[in-house]
N, C-alpha and C. Protein backbone atom coordinates (compact mmCIF):
# COMPACT_ATOMS: atom_id res chain seq x y z
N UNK A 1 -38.52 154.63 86.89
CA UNK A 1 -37.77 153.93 85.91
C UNK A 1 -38.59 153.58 84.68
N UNK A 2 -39.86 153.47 85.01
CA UNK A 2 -40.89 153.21 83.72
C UNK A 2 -40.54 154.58 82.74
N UNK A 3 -40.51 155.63 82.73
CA UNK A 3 -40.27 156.61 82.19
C UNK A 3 -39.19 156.51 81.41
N UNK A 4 -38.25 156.30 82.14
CA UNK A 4 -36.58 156.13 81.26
C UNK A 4 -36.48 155.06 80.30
N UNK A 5 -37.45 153.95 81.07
CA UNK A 5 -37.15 152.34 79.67
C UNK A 5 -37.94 153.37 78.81
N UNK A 6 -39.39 153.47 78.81
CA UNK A 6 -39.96 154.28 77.77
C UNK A 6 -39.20 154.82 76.80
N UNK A 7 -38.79 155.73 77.67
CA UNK A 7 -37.33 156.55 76.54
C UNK A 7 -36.75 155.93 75.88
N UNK A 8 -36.12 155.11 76.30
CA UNK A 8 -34.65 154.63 76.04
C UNK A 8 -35.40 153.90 74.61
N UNK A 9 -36.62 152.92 75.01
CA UNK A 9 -37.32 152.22 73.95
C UNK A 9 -37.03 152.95 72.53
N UNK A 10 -38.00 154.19 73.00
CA UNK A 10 -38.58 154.57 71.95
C UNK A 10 -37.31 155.18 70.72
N UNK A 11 -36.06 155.51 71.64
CA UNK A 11 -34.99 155.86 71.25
C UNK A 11 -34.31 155.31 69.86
N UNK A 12 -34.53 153.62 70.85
CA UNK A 12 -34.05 152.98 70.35
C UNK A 12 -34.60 152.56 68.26
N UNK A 13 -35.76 152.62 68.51
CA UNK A 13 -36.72 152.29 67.89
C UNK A 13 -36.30 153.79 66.37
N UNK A 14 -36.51 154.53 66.87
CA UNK A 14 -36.46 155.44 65.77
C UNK A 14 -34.55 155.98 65.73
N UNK A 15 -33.69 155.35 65.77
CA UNK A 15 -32.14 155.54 65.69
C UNK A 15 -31.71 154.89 64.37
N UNK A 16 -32.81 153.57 64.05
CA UNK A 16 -32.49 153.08 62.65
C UNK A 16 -32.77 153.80 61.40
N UNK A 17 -34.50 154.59 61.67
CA UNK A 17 -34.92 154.99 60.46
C UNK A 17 -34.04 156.43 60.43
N UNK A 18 -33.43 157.02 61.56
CA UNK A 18 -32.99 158.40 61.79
C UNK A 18 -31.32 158.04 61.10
N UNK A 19 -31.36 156.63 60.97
CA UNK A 19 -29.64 156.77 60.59
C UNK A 19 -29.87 156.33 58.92
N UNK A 20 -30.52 155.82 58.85
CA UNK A 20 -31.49 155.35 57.40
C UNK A 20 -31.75 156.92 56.95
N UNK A 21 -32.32 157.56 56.88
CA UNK A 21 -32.41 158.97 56.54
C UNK A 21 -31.15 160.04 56.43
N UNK A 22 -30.54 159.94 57.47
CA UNK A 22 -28.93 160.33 57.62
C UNK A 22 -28.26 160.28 55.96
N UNK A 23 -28.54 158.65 55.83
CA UNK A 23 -27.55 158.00 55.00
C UNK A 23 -28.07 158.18 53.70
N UNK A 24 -29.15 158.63 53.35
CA UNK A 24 -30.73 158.53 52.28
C UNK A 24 -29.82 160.21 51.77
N UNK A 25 -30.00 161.26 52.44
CA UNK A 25 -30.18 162.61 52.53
C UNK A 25 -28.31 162.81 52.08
N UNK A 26 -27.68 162.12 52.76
CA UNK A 26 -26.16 162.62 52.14
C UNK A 26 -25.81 162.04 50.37
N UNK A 27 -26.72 160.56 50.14
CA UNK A 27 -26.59 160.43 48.84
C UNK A 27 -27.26 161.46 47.97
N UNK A 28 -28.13 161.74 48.48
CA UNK A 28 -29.28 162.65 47.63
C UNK A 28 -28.46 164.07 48.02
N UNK A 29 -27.34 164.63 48.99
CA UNK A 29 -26.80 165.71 48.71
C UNK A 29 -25.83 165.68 47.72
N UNK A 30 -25.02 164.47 47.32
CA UNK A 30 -24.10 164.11 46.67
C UNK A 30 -24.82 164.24 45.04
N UNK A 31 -25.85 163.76 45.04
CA UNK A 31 -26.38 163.69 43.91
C UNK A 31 -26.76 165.13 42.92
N UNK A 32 -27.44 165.98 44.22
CA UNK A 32 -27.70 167.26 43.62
C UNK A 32 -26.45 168.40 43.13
N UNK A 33 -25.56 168.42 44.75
CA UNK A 33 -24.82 169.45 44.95
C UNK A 33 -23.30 168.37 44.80
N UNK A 34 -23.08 167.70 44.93
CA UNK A 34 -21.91 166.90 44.26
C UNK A 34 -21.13 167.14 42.98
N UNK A 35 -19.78 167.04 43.02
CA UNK A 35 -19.01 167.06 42.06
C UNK A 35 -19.54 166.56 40.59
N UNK A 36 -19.85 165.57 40.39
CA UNK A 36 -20.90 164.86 39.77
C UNK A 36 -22.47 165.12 39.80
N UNK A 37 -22.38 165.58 40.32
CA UNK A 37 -23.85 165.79 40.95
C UNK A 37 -24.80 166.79 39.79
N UNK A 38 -25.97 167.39 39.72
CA UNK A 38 -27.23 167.61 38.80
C UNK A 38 -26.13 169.17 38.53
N UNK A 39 -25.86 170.05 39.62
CA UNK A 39 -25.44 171.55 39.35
C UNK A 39 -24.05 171.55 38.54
N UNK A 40 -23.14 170.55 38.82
CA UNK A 40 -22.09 170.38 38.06
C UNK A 40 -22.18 169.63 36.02
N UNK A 41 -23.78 169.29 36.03
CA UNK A 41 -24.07 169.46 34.33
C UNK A 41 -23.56 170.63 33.47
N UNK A 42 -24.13 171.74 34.10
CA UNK A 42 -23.86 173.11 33.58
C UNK A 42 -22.34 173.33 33.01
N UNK A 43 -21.75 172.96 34.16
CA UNK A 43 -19.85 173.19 33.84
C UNK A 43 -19.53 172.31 32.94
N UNK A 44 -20.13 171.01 33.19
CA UNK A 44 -19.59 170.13 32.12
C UNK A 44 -20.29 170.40 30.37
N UNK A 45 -21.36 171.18 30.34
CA UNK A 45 -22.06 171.33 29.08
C UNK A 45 -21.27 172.66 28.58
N UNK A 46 -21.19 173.35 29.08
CA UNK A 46 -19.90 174.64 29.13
C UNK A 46 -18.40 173.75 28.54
N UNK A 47 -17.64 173.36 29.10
CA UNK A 47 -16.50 172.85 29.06
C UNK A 47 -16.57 171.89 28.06
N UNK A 48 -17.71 171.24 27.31
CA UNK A 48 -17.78 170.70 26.22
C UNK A 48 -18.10 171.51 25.47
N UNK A 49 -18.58 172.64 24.95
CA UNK A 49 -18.51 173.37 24.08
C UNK A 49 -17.60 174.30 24.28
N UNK A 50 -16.55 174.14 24.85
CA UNK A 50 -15.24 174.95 24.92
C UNK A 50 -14.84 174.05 24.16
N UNK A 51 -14.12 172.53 24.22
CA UNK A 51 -13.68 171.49 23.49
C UNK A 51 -13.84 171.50 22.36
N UNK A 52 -14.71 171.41 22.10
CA UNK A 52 -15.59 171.78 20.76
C UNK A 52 -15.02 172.43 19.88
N UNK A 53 -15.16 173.71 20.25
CA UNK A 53 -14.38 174.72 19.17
C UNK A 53 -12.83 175.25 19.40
N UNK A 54 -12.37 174.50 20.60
CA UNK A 54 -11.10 174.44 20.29
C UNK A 54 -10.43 172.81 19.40
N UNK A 55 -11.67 171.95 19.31
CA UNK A 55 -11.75 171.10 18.39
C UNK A 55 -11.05 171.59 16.65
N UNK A 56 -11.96 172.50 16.94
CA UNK A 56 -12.39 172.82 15.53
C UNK A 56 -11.50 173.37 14.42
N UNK A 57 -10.49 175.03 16.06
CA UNK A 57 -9.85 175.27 15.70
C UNK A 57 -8.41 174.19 15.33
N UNK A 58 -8.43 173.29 16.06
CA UNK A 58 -7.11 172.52 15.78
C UNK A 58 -7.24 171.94 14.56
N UNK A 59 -8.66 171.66 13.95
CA UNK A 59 -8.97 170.83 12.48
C UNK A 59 -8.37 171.97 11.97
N UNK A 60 -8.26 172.79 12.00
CA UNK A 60 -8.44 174.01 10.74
C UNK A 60 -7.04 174.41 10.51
N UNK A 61 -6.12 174.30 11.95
CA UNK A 61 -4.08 174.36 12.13
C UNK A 61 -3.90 173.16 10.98
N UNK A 62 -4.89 171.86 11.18
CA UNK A 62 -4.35 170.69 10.88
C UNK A 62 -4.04 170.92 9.10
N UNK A 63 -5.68 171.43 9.27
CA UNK A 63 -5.60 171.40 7.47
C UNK A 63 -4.36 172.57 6.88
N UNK A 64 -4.22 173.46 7.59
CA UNK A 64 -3.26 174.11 6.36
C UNK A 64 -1.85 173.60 6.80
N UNK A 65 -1.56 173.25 7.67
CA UNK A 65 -0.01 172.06 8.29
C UNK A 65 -0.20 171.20 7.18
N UNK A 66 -1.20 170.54 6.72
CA UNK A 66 -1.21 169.58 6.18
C UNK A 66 -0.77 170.16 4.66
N UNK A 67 -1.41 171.09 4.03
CA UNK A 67 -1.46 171.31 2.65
C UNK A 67 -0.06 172.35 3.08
N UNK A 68 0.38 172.69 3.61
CA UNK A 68 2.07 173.41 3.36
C UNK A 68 2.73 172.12 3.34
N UNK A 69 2.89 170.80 4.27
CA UNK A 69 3.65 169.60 4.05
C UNK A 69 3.45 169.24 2.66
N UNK A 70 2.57 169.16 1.87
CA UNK A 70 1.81 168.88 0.75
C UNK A 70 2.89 169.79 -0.57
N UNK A 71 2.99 171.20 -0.08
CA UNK A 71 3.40 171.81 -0.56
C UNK A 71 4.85 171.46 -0.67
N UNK A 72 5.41 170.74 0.18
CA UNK A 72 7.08 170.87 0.33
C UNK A 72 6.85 169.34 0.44
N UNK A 73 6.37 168.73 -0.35
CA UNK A 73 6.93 166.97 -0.97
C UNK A 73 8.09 167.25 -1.66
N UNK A 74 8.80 166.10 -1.32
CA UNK A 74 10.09 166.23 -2.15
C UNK A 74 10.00 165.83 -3.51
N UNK A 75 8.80 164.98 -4.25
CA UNK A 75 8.66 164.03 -5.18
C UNK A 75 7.97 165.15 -5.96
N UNK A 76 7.12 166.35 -5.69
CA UNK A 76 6.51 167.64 -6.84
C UNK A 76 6.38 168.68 -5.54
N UNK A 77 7.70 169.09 -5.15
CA UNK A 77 7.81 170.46 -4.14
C UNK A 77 7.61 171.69 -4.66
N UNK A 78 6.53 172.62 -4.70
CA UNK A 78 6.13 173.80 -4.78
C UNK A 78 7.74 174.74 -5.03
N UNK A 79 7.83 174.98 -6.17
CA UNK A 79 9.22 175.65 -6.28
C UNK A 79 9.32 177.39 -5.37
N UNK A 80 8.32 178.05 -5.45
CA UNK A 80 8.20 179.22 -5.02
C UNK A 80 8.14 179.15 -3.01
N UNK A 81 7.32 177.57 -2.54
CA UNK A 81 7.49 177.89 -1.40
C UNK A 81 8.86 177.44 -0.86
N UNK A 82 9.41 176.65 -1.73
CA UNK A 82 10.76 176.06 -1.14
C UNK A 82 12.04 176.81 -1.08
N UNK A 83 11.90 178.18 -2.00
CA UNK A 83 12.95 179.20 -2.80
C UNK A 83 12.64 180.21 -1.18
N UNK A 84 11.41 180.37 -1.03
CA UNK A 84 10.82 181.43 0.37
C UNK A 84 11.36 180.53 1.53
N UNK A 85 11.23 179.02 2.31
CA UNK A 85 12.26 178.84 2.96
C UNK A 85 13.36 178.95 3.43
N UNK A 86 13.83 178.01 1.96
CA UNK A 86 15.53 178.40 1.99
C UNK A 86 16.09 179.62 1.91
N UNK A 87 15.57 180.51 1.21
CA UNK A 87 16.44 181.73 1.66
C UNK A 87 15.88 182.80 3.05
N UNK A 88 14.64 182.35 3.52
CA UNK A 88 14.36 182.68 4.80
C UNK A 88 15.23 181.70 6.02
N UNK A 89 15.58 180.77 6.05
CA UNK A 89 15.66 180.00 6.72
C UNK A 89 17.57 179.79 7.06
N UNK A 90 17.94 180.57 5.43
CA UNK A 90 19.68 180.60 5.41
C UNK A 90 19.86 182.31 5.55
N UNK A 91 18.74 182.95 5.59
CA UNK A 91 19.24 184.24 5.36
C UNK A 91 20.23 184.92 4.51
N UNK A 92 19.18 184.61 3.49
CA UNK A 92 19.79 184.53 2.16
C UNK A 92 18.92 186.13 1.21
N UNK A 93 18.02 186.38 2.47
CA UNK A 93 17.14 188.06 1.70
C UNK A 93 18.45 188.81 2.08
N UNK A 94 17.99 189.71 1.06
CA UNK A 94 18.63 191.02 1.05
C UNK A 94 18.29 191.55 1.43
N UNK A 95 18.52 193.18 1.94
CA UNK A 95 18.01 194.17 2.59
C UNK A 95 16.87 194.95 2.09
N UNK A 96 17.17 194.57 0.73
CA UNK A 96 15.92 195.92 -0.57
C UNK A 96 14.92 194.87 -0.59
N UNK A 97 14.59 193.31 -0.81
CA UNK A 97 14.00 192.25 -0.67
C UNK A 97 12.65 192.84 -0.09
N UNK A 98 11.74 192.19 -0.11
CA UNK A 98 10.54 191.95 0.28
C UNK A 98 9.86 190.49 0.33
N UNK A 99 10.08 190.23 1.71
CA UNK A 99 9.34 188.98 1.45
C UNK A 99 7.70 188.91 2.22
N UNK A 100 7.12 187.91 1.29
CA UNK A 100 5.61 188.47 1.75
C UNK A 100 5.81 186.85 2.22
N UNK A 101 4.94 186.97 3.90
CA UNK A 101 4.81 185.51 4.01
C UNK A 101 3.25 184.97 3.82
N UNK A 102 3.33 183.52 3.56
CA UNK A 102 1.73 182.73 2.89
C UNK A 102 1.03 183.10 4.46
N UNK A 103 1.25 182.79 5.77
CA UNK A 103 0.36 182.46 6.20
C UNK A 103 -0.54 184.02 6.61
């Protein structure tokens, strides 16, 4: 029976630091290989420079949305783009017509 307490002791004794390590080693897997974790930087430094220049492109929709609204104020409306509307828009070309569009 001296043999088995031995055991059982020594068991006992190293079950804390073995569950302490357990618990050490799954944060530190979480940390590396985790969603969040060091390997998932890459995707996120990627996926921000995707943002980025689909940023960029949306500044660039914005600005000419902006300067055609600009164009069609009612208070000094661009006579040539408002004449290309309305008769695009009532189907008001003719067949021999040519219409060239701005964008």
């Amino acid at each position: 029976m001296g043999a088995a307490n031995k055991t059982i002791r020594m068991m006992r004794r190293a079950a804390l630091p073995a569950l302490a390590l357990i618990i050490v080693g799954n944060f530190a897997g979480y940390a590396i290989a985790g969603p969040n974790g060091l390997l998932a930087w890459g995707g996120y430094h990627r996926d921000f420079l995707d943002r980025k220049k689909e940023l960029v492109d949306l500044e660039q929709q914005r600005a000419v949305l902006k300067h055609r609204s600009q164009l069609l104020d009612p208070r000094r409306a661009d006579p040539d783009m408002a004449d290309e509307l309305v008769r695009r828009d009532l189907g008001l070309v003719r067949p021999d017509e040519v219409v060239v569009p701005l964008n």
